[in-house]
PDB file of N, CA and C in Angstrom:
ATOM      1  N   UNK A   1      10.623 -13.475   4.182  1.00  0.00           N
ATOM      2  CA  UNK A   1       9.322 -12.934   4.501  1.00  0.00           C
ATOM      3  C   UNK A   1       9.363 -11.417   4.592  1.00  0.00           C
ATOM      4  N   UNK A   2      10.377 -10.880   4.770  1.00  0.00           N
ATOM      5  CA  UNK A   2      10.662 -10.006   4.936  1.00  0.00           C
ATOM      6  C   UNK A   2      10.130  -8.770   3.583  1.00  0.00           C
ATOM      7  N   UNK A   3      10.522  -9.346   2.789  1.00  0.00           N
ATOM      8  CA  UNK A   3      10.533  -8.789   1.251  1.00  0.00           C
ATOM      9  C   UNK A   3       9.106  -9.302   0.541  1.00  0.00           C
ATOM     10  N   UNK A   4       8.006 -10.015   1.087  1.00  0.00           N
ATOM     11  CA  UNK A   4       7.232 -10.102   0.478  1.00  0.00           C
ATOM     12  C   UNK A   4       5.957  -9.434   0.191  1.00  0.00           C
ATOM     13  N   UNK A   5       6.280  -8.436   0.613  1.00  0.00           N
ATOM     14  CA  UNK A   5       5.012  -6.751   0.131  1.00  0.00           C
ATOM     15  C   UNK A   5       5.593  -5.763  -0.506  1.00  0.00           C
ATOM     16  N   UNK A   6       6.925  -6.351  -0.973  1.00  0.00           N
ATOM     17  CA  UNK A   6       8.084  -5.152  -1.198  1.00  0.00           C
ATOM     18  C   UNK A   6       6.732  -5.160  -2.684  1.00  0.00           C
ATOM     19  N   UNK A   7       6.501  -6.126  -3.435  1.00  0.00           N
ATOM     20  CA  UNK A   7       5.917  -6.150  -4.642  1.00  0.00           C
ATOM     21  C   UNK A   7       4.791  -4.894  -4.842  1.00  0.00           C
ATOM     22  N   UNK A   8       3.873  -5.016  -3.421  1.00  0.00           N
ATOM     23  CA  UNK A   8       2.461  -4.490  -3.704  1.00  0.00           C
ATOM     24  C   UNK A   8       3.273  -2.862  -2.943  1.00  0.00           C
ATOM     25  N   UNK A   9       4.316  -2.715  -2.283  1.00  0.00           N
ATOM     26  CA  UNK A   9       4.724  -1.232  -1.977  1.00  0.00           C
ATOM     27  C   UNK A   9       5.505  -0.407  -3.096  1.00  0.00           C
ATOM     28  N   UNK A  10       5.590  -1.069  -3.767  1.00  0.00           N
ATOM     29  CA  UNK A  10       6.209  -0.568  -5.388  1.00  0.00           C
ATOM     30  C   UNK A  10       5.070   0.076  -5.586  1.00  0.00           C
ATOM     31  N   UNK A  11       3.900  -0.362  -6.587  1.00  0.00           N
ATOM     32  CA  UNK A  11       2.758  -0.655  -6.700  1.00  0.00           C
ATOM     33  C   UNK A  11       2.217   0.677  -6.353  1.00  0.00           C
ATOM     34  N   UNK A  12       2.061   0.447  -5.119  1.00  0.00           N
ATOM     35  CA  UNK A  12       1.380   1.533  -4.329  1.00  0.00           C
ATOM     36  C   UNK A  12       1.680   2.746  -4.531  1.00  0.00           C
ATOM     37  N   UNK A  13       3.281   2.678  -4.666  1.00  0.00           N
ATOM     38  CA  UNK A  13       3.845   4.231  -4.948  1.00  0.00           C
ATOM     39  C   UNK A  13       3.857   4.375  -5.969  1.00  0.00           C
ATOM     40  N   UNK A  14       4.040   3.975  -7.054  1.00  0.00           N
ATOM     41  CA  UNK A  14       3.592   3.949  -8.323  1.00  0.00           C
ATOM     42  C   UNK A  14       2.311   4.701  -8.785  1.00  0.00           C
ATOM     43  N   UNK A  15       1.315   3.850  -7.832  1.00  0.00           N
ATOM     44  CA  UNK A  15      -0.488   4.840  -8.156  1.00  0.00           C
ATOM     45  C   UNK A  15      -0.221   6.104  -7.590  1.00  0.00           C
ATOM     46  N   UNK A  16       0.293   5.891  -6.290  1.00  0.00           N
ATOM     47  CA  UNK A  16       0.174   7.355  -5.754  1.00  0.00           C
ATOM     48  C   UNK A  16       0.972   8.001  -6.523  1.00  0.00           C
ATOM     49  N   UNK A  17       1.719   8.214  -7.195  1.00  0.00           N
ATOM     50  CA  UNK A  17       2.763   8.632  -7.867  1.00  0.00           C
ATOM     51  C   UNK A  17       2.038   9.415  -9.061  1.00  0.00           C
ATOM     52  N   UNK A  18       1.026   8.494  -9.833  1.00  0.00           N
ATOM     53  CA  UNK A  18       0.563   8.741 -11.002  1.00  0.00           C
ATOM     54  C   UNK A  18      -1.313   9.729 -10.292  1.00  0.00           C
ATOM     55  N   UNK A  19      -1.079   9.925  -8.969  1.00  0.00           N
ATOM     56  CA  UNK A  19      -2.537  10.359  -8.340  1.00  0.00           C
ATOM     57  C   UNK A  19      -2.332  12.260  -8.438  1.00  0.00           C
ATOM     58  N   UNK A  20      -3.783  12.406  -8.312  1.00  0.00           N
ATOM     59  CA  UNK A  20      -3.885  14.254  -8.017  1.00  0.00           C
ATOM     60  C   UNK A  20      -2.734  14.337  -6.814  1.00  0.00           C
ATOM     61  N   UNK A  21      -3.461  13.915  -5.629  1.00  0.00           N
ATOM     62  CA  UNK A  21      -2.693  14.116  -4.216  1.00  0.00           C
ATOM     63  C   UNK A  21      -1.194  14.514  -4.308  1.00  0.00           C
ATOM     64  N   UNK A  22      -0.592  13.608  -5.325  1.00  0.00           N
ATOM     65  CA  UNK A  22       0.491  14.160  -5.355  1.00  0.00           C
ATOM     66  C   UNK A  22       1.350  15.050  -6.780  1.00  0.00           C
ATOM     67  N   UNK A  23       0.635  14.983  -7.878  1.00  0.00           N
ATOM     68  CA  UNK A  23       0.801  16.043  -8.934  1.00  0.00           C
ATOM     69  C   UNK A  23       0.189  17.105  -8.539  1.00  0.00           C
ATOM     70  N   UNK A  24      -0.979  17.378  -8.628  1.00  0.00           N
ATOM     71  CA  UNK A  24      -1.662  18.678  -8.571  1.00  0.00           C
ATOM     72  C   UNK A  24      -1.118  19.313  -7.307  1.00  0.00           C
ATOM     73  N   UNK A  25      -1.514  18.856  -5.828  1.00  0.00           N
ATOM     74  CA  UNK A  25      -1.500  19.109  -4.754  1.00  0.00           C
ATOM     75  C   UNK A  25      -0.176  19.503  -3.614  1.00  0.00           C
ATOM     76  N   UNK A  26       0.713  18.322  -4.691  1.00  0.00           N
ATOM     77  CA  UNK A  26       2.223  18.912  -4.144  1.00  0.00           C
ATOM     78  C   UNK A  26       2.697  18.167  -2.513  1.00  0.00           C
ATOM     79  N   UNK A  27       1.948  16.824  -2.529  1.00  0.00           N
ATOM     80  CA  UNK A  27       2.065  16.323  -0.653  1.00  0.00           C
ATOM     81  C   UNK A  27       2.735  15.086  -1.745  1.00  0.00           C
ATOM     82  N   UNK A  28       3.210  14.890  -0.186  1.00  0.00           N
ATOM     83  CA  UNK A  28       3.895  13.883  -0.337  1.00  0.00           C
ATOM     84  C   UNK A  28       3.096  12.498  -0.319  1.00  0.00           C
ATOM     85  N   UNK A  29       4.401  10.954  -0.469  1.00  0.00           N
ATOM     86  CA  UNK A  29       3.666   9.802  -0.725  1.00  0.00           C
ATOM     87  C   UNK A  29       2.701   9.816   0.766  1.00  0.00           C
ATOM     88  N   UNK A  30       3.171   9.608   1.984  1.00  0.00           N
ATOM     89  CA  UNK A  30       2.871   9.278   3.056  1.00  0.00           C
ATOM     90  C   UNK A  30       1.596  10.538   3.514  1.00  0.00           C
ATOM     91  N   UNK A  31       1.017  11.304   2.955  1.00  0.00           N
ATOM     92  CA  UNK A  31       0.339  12.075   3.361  1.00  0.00           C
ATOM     93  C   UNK A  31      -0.797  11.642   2.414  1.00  0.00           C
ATOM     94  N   UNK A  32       0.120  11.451   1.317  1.00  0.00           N
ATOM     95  CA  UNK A  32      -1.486  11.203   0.204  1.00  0.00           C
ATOM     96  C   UNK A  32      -1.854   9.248   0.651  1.00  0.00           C
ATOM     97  N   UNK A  33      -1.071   8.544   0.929  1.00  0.00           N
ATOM     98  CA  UNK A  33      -1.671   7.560   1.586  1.00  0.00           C
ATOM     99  C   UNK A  33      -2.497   7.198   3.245  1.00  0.00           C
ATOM    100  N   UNK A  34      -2.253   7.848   3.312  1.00  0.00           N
ATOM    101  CA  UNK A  34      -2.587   8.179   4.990  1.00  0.00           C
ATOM    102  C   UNK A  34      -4.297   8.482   4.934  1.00  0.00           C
ATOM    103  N   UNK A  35      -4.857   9.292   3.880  1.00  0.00           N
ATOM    104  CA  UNK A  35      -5.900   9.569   3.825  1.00  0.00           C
ATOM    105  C   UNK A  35      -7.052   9.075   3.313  1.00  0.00           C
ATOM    106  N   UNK A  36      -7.846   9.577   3.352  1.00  0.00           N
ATOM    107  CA  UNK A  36      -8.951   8.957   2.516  1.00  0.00           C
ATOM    108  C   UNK A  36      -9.991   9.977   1.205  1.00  0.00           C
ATOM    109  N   UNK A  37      -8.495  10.724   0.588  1.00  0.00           N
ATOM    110  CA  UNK A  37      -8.950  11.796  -0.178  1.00  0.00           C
ATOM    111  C   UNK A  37      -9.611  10.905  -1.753  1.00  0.00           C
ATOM    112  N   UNK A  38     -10.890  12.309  -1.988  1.00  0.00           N
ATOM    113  CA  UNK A  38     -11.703  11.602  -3.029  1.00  0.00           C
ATOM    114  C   UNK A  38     -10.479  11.894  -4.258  1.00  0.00           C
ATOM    115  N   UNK A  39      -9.638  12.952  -4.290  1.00  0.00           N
ATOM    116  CA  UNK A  39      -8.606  12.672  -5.451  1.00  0.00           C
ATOM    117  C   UNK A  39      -7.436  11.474  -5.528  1.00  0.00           C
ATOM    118  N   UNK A  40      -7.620  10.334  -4.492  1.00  0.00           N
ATOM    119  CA  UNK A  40      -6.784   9.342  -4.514  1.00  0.00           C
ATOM    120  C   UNK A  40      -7.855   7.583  -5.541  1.00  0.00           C
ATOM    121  N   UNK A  41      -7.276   7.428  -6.282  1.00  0.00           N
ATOM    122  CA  UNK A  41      -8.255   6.007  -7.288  1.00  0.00           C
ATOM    123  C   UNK A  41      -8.376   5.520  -6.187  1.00  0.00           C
ATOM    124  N   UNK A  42      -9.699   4.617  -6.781  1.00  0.00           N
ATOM    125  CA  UNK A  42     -10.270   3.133  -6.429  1.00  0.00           C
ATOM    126  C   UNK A  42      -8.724   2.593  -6.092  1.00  0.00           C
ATOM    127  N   UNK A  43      -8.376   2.165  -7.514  1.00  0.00           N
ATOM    128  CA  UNK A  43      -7.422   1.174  -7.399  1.00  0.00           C
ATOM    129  C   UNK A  43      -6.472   1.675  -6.368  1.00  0.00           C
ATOM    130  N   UNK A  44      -5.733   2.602  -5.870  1.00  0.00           N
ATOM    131  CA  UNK A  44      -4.622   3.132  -5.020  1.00  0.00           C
ATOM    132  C   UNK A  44      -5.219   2.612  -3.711  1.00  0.00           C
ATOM    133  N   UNK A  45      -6.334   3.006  -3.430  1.00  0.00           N
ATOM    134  CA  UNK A  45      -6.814   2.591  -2.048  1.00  0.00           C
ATOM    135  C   UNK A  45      -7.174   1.071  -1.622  1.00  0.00           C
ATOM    136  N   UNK A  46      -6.968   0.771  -3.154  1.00  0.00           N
ATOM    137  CA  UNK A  46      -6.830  -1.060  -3.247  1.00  0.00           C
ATOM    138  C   UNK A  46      -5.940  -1.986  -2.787  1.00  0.00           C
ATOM    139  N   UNK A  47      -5.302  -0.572  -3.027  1.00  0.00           N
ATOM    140  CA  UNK A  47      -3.757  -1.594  -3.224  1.00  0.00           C
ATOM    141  C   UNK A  47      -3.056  -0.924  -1.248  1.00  0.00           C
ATOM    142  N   UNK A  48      -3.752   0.006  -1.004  1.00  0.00           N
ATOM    143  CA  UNK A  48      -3.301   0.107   0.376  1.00  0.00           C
ATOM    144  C   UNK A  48      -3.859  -0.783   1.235  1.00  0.00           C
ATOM    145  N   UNK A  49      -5.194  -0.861   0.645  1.00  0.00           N
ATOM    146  CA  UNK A  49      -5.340  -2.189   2.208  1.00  0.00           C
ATOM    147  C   UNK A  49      -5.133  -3.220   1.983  1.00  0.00           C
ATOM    148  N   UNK A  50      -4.635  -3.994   0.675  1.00  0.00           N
ATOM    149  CA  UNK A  50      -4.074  -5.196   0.586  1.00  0.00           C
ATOM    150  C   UNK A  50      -2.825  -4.822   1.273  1.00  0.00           C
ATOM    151  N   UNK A  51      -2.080  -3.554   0.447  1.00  0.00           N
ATOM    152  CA  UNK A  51      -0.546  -3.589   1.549  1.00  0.00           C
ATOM    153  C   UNK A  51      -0.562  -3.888   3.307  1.00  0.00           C
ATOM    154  N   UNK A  52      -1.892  -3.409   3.441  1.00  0.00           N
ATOM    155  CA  UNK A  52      -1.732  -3.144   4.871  1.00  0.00           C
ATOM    156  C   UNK A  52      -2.383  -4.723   5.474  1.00  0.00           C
ATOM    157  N   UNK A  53      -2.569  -5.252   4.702  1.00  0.00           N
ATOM    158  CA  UNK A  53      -2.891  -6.825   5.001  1.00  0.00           C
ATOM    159  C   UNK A  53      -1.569  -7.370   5.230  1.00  0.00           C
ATOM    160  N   UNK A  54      -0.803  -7.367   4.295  1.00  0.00           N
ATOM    161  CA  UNK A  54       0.172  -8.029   3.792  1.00  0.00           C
ATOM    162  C   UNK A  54       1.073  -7.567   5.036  1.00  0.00           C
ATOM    163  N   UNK A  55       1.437  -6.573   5.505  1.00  0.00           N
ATOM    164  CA  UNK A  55       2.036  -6.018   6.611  1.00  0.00           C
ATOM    165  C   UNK A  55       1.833  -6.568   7.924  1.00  0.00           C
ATOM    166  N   UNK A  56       0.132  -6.339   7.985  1.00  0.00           N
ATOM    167  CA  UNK A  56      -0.412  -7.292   8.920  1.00  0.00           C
ATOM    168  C   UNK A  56       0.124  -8.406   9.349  1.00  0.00           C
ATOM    169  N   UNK A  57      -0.034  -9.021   8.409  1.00  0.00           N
ATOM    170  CA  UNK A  57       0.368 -10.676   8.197  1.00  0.00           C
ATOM    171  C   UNK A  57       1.796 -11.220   8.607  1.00  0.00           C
ATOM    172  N   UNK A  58       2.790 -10.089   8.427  1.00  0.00           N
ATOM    173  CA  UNK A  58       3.632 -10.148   8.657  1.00  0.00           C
ATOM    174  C   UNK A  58       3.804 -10.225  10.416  1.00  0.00           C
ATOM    175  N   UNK A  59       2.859  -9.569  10.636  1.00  0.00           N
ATOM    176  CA  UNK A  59       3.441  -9.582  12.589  1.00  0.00           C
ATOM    177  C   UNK A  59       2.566 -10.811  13.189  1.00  0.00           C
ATOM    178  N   UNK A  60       1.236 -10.754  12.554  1.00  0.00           N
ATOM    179  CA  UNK A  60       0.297 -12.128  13.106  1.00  0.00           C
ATOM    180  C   UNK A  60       1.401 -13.382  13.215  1.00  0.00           C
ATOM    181  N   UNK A  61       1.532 -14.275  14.170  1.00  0.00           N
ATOM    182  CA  UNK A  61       2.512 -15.108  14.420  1.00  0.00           C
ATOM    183  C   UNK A  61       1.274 -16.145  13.649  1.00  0.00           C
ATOM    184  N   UNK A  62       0.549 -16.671  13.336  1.00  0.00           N
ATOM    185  CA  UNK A  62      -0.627 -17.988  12.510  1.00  0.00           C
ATOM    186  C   UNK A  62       0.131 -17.421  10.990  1.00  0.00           C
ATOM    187  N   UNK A  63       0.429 -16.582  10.900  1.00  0.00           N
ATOM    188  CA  UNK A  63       0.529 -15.976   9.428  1.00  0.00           C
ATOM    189  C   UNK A  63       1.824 -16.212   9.232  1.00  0.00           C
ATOM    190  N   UNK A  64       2.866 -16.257  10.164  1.00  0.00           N
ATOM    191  CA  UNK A  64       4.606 -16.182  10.107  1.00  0.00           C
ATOM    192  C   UNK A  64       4.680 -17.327  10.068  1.00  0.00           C
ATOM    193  N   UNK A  65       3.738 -18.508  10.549  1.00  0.00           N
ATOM    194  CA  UNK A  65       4.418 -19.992  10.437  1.00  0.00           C
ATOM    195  C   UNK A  65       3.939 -20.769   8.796  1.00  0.00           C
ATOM    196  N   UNK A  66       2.537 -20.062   8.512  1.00  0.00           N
ATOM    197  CA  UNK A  66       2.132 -20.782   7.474  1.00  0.00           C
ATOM    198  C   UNK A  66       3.108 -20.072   5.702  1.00  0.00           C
ATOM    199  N   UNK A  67       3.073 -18.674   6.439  1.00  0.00           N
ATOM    200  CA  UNK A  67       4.083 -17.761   5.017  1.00  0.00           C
ATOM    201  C   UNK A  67       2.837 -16.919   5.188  1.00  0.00           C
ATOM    202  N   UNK A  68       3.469 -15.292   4.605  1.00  0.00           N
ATOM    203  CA  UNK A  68       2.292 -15.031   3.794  1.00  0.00           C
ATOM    204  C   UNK A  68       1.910 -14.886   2.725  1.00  0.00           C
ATOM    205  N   UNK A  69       0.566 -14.712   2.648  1.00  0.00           N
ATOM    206  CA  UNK A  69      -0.311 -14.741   1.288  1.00  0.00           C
ATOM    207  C   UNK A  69       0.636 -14.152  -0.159  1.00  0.00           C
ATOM    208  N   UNK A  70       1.046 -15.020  -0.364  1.00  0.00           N
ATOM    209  CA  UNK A  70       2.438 -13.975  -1.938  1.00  0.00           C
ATOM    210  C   UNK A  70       1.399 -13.526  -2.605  1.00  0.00           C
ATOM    211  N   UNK A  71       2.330 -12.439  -3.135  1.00  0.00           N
ATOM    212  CA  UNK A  71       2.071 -11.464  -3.975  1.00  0.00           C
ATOM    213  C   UNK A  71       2.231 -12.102  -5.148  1.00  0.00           C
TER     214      UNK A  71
END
């Protein structure tokens, strides 16, 4: 269970990777995710609050007995 957002945190850094926030702007991953800048995609901010579901899910104990939601 441990490893099962590892998928969508690839992902994530990946968009942010390919985002302004962090070409043009020069910040790092954790600064350009943290925010809610209009130079970060749709999709990047997609994929953060699924991550942050998936994270979620991980501490909810209803969520640790059933698994969570795979990626």
């Amino acid at each position: 269970m441990a490893k099962s957002c590892k998928g969508l945190a690839m992902e994530l850094v990946k968009c942010l990777s390919e985002s302004d926030c962090v070409k043009v702007e020069k910040r790092s991953f954790r600064e350009c995710a943290g925010e809610k800048s209009p130079c970060i995609s749709t999709e990047c901010v997609g994929l953060r609050e699924t991550y942050f579901n998936c994270k979620r899910g991980q501490v909810d104990m209803r969520a640790r007995i059933r698994g969570n939601k795979g990626y």
